[in-house]
Protein backbone atom coordinates (compact mmCIF):
# COMPACT_ATOMS: atom_id res chain seq x y z
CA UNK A 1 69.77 94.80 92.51
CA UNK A 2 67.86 94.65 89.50
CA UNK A 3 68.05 91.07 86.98
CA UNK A 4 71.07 91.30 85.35
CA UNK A 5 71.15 88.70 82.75
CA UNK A 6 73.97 87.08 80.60
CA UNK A 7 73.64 89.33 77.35
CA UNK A 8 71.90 92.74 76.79
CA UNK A 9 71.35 95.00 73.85
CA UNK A 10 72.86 98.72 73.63
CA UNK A 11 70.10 100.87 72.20
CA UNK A 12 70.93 104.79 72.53
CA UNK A 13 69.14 107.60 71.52
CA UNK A 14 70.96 108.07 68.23
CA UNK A 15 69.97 104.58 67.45
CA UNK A 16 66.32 105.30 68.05
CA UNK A 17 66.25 108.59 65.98
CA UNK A 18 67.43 106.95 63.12
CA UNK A 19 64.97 104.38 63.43
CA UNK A 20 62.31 107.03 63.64
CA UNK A 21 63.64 108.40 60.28
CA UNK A 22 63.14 105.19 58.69
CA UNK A 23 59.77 105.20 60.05
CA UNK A 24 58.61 108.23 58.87
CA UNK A 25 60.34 107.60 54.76
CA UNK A 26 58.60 106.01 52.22
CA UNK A 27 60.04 102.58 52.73
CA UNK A 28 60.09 100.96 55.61
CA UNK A 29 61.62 97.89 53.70
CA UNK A 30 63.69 96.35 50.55
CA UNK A 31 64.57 100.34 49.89
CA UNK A 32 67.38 102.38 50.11
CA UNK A 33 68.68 101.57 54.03
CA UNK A 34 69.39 97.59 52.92
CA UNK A 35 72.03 98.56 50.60
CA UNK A 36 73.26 101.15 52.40
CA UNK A 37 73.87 98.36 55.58
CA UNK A 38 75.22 96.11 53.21
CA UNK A 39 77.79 98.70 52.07
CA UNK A 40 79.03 99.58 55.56
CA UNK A 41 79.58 96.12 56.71
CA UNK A 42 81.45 95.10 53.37
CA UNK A 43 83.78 98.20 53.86
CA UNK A 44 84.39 97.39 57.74
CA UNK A 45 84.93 93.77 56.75
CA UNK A 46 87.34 94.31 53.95
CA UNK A 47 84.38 92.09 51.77
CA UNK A 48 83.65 93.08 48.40
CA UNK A 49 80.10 91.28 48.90
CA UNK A 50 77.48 91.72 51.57
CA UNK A 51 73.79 89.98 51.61
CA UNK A 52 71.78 91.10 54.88
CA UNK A 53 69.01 88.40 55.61
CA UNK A 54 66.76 88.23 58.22
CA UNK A 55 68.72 86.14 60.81
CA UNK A 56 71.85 84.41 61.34
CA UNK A 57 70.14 81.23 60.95
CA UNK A 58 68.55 82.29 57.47
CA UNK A 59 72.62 83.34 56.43
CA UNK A 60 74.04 79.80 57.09
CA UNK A 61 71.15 78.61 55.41
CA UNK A 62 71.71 80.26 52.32
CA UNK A 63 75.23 79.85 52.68
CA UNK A 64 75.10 76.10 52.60
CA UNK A 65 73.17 76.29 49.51
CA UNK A 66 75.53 77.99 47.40
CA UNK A 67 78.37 76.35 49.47
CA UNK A 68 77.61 72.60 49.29
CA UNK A 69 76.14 69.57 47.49
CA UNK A 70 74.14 66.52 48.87
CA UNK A 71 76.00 64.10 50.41
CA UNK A 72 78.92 66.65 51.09
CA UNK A 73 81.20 66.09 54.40
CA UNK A 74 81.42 68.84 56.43
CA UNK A 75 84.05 69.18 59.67
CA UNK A 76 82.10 71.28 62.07
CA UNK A 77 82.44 71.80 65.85
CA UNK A 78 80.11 70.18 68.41
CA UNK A 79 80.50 73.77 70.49
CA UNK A 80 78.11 76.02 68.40
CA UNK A 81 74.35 76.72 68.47
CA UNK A 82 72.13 74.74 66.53
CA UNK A 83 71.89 76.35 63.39
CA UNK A 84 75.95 76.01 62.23
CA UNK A 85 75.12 72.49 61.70
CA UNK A 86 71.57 72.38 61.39
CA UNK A 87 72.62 74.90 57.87
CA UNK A 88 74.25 71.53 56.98
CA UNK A 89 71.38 69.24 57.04
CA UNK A 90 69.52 72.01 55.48
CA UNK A 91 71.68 71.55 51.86
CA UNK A 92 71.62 68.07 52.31
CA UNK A 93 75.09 67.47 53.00
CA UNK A 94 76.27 65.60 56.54
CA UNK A 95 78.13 66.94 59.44
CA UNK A 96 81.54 65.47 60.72
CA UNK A 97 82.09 66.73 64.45
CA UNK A 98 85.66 67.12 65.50
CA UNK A 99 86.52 67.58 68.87
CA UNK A 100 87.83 71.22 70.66
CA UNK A 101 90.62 72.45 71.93
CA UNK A 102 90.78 73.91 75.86
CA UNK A 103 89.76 77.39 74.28
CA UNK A 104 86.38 75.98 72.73
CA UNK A 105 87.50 76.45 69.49
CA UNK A 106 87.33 73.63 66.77
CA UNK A 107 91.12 71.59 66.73
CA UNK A 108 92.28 72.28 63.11
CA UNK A 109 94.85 69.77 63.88
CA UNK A 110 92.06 67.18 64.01
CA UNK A 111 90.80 68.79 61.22
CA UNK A 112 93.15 67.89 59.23
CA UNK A 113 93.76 64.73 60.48
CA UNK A 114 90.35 64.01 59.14
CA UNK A 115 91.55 65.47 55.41
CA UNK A 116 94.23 63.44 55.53
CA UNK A 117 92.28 60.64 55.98
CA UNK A 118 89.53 61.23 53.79
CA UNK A 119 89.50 63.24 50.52
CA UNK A 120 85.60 63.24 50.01
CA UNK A 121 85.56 65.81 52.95
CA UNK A 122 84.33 68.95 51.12
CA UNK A 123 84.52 71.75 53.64
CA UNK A 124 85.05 73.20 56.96
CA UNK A 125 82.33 75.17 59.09
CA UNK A 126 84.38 76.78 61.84
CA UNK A 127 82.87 78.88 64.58
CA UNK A 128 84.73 81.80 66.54
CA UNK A 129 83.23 80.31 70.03
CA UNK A 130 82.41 83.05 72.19
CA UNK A 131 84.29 85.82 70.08
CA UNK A 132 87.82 84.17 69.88
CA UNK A 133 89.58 84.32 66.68
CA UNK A 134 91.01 80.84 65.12
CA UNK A 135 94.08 80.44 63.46
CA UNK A 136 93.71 82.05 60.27
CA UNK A 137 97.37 80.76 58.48
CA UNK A 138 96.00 77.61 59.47
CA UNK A 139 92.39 77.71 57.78
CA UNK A 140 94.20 79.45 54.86
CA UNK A 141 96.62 76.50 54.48
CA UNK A 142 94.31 73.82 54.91
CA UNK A 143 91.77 75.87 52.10
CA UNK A 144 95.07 75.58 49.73
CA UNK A 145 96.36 71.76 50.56
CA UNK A 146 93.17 70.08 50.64
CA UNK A 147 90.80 72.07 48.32
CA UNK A 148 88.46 72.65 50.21
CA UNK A 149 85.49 75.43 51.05
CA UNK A 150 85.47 77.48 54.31
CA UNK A 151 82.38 78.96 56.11
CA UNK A 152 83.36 81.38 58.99
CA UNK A 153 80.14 81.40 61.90
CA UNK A 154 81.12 84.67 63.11
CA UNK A 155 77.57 85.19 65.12
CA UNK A 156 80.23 85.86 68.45
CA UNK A 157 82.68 87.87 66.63
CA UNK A 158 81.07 90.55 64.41
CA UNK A 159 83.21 92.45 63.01
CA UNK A 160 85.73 90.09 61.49
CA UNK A 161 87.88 91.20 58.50
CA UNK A 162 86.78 88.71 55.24
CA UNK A 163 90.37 86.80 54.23
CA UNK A 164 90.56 83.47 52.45
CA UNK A 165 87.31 82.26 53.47
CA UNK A 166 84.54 81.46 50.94
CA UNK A 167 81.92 82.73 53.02
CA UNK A 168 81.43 84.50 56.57
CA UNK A 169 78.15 85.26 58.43
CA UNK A 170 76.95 87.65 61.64
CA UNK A 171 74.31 87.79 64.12
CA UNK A 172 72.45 91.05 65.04
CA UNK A 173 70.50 89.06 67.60
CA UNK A 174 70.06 91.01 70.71
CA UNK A 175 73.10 89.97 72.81
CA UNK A 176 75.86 90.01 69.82
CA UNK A 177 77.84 92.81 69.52
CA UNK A 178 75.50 95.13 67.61
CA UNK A 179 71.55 94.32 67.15
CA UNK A 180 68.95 94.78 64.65
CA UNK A 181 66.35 93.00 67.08
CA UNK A 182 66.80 90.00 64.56
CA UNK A 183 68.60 89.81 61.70
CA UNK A 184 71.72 88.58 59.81
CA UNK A 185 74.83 88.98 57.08
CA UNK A 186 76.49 87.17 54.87
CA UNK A 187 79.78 88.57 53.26
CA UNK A 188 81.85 87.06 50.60
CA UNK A 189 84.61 88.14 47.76
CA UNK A 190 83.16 85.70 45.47
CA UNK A 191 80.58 87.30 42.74
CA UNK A 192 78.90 83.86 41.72
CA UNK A 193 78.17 83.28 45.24
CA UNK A 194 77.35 86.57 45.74
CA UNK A 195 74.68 86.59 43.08
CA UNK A 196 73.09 82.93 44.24
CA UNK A 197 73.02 84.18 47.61
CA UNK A 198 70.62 87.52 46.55
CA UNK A 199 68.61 85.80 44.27
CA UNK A 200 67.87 82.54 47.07
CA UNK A 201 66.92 85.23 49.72
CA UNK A 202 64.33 86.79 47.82
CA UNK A 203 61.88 83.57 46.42
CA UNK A 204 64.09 82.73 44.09
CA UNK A 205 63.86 85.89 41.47
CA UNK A 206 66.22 87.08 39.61
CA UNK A 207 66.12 91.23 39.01
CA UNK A 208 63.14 90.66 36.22
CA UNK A 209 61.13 89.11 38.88
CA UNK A 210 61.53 85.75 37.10
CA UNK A 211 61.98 82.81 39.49
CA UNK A 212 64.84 80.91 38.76
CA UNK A 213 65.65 78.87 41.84
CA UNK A 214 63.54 77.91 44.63
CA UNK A 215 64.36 80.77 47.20
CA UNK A 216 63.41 81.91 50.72
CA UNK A 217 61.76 85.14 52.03
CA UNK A 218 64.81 86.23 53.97
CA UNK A 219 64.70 89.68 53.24
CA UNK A 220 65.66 92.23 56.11
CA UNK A 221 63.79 95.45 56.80
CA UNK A 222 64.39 98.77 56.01
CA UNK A 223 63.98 99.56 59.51
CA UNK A 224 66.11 97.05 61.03
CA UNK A 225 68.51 98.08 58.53
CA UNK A 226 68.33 102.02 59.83
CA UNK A 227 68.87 100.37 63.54
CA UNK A 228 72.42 97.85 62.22
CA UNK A 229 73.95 101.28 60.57
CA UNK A 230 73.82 103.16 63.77
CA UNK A 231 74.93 100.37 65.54
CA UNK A 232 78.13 99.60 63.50
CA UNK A 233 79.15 103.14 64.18
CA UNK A 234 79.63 101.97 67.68
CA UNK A 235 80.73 98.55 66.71
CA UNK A 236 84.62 98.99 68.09
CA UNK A 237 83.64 101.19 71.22
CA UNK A 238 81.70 98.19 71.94
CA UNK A 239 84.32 95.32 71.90
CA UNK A 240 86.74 97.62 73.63
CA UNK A 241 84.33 97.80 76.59
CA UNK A 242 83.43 93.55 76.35
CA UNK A 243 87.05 93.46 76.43
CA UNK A 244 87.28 95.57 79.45
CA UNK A 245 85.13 93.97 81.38
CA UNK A 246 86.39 90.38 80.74
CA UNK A 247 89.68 91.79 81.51
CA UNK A 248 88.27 92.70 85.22
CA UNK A 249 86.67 89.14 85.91
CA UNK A 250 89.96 87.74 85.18
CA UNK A 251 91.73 89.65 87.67
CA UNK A 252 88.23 89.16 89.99
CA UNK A 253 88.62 84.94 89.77
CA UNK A 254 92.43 85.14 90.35
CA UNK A 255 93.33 82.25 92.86
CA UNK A 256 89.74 80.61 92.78
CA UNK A 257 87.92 77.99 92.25
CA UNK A 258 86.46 80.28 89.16
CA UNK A 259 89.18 79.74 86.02
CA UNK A 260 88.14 81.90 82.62
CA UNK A 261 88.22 79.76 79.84
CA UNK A 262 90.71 81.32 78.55
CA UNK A 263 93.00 83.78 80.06
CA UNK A 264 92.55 87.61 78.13
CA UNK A 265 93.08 87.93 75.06
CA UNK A 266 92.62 90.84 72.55
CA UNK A 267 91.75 88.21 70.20
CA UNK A 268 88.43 87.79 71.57
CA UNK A 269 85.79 90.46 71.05
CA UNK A 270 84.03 88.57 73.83
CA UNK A 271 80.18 88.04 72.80
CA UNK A 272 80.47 85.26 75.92
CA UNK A 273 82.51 85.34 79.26
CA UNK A 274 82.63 81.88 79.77
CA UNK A 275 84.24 79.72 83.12
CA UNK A 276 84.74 76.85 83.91
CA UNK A 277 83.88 75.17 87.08
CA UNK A 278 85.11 71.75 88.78
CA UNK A 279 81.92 70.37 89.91
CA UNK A 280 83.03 67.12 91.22
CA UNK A 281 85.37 69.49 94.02
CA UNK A 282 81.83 70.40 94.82
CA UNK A 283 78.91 69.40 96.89
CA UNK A 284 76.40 71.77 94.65
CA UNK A 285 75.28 70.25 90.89
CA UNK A 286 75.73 73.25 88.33
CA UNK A 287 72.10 73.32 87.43
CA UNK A 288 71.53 74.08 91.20
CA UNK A 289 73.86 76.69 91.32
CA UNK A 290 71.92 78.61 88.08
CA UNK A 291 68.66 78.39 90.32
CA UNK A 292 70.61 80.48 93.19
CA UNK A 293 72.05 82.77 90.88
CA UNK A 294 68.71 83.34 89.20
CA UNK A 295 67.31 83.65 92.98
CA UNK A 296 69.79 86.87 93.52
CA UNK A 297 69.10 88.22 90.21
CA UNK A 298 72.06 86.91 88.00
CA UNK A 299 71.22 85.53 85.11
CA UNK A 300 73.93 83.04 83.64
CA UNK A 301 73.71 80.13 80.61
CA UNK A 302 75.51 77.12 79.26
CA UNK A 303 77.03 77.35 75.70
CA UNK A 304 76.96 74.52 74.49
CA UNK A 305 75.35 71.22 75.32
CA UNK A 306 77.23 69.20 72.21
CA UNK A 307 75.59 69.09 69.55
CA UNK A 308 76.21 65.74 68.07
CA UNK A 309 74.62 65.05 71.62
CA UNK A 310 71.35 66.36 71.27
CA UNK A 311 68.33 63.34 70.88
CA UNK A 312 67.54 64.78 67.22
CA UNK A 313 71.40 64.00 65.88
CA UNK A 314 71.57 61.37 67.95
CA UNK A 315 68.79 59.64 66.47
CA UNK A 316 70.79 60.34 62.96
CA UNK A 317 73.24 58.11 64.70
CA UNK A 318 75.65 60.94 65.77
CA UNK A 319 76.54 60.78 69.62
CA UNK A 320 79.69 58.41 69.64
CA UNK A 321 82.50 60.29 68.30
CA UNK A 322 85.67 60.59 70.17
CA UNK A 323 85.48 64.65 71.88
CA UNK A 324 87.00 64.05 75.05
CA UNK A 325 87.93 67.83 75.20
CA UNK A 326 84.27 69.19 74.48
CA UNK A 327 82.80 66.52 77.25
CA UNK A 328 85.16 67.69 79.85
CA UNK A 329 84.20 71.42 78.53
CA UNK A 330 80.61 71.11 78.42
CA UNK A 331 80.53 69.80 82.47
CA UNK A 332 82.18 72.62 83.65
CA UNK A 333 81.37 75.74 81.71
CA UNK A 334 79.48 78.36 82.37
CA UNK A 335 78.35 81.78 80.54
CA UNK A 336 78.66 85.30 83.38
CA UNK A 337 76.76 88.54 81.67
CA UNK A 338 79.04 90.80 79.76
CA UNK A 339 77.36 93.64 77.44
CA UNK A 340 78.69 96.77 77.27
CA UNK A 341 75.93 98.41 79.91
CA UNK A 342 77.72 96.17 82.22
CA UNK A 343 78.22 97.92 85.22
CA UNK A 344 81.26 97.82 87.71
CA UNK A 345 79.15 97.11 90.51
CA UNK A 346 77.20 94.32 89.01
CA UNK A 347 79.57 92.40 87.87
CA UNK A 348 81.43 93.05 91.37
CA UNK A 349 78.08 92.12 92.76
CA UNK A 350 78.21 88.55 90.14
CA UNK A 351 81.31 87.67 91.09
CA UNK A 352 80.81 88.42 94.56
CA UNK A 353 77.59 86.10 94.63
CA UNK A 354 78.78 83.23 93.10
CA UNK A 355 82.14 83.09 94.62
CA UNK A 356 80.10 83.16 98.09
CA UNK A 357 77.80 80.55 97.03
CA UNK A 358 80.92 78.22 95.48
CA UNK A 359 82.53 78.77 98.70
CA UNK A 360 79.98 77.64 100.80
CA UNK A 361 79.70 74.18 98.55
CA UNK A 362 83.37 72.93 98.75
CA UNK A 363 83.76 69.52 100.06
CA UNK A 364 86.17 68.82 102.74
């Protein structure tokens, strides 16, 4: 059995002969194929706005600039890759971590706890952990009754329609749903944003090539632009076959020690499969485990070691707030491949392999 690991691009040949195109026209980048990206994934978003950028981390960046002010509090989730609340620290402005609920999503209840409590709170940064949609009557309502400013991290869930949120942002990383090798978007309904946000990802300058504002070269290439509109074509045939294949480990880990984060939902668009594990019924340490699994050609990850947790935020003096739910989480979790070249008989052949190995490790 070849390496299967946890996430895996879908390149086909259409996807390659459009790149080629690119290739051969007279602009390989800022011409014709950025705007023609941008105007795909506004109309499949239901966004009047779109601002491709050269990674997800570059679109929370800017997004934070337009979105915040130093010394702005921002609720945030500890479950999330660096860069939701590293886009933050970048404006300036200070992260508030509220615990999750047993799904890995933020708890809005918390949330607003927290709003409740404290009316200098300026915004929420909510991320759709592992493709799973929040509550959107609840973000909406807690927009209205607190005045506040919502970013959606949508890097697991491309694809999401734009609502009441200020902002939203993608990933076209490798492993999301749809890939430009690297890049990034940023959609929005809101012009003034809209217009900060074009002018901060190229230096500054505004469309007289006068600098205004002291910008970033986040542009995105023509090329990788020519790659994310071939892609998007394919967008829903790919969820419908993440969500297949989550479906089938469900019914896989029935009555085992295995239990899906979450049972199946067509909620999720499923960037991650993640489970979660009870360790202490076990004589093997998880990290173990990954070493066996990497040993038979499985590759598997952890999403996320908290991030008020890490030594940089701790040495901010984060590392002490009360998230019993996303200490429990982060013991036991962990991320099984599922991209859409998934086949049956490796994931039969995953689930197989660690099931064998768990078994094997129970204490009696």
């Amino acid at each position: 059995m070849d390496f299967i690991p946890y996430g895996k691009q879908t390149i086909l040949k259409d996807d390659i002969k459009e790149v080629i195109k690119t290739l051969k026209s007279p602009y390989l980048t800022t011409g014709p194929k950025i705007k023609e990206f941008e105007k795909a994934i506004g109309s499949y978003c239901s966004a009047k706005y779109c601002v491709v950028v050269s990674n997800a981390t570059a679109a929370l960046h800017l997004s934070s600039l337009v979105l915040l002010k130093p010394n702005d509090k921002v609720l945030t989730t500890p479950n999330s890759f660096l860069a939701t609340s590293n886009s933050i620290l970048y404006a300036k402005a200070n992260p508030i971590f509220v615990d999750i609920c047993k799904d890995g999503l933020i708890d809005l209840d918390i949330c607003e706890q927290y709003l409740k409590k404290d009316s200098s709170i300026k915004a929420i940064y909510i991320v759709s952990f592992s493709g799973k949609a929040l509550d959107q009557k609840k973000l909406i309502y807690l927009k209205k009754r607190y005045n506040i400013k919502i970013l959606e991290d949508n890097a697991h869930r491309m694809g999401t329609k734009l609502k009441k949120s200020d902002i939203s942002i993608f990933s076209f990383h490798p492993v999301k749903h749809l890939t430009t090798a690297e890049g990034g978007a940023i959609i929005t309904n809101n012009k003034k944003l809209y217009k900060k946000l074009i002018t901060l990802r190229n230096h500054g300058q505004d469309n007289s090539h006068n600098m205004t504002k002291l910008g970033y070269n986040y542009r995105l290439s023509d090329i990788q632009c020519a790659l994310g509109i071939s892609q998007l074509k394919k967008l829903d045939t790919f969820i419908q076959k993440r969500q297949k294949i989550a479906k089938r480990y469900d019914k896989l880990f029935i009555n085992s020690i295995v239990k899906p984060l979450y049972n199946f939902t067509i909620k999720s668009y499923y960037h991650l499969y993640i489970v979660r594990i009870d360790f202490s019924k076990l004589s093997i340490k998880r990290d173990t485990l990954i070493k066996k699994l990497k040993k038979q050609n499985i590759g598997v990850q952890i999403h996320y070691k908290p991030i008020n947790k890490q030594p940089f935020y701790k040495n901010l003096g984060y590392g002490t707030e009360q998230t019993p739910i996303m200490d429990s989480y982060y013991q036991e979790c962990l991320s099984l491949p599922i991209y859409p070249l998934l086949s049956k008989k490796e994931q039969q052949y995953t689930v197989d392999t660690l099931l064998y190995i768990l078994t094997y490790s129970k204490i009696n």
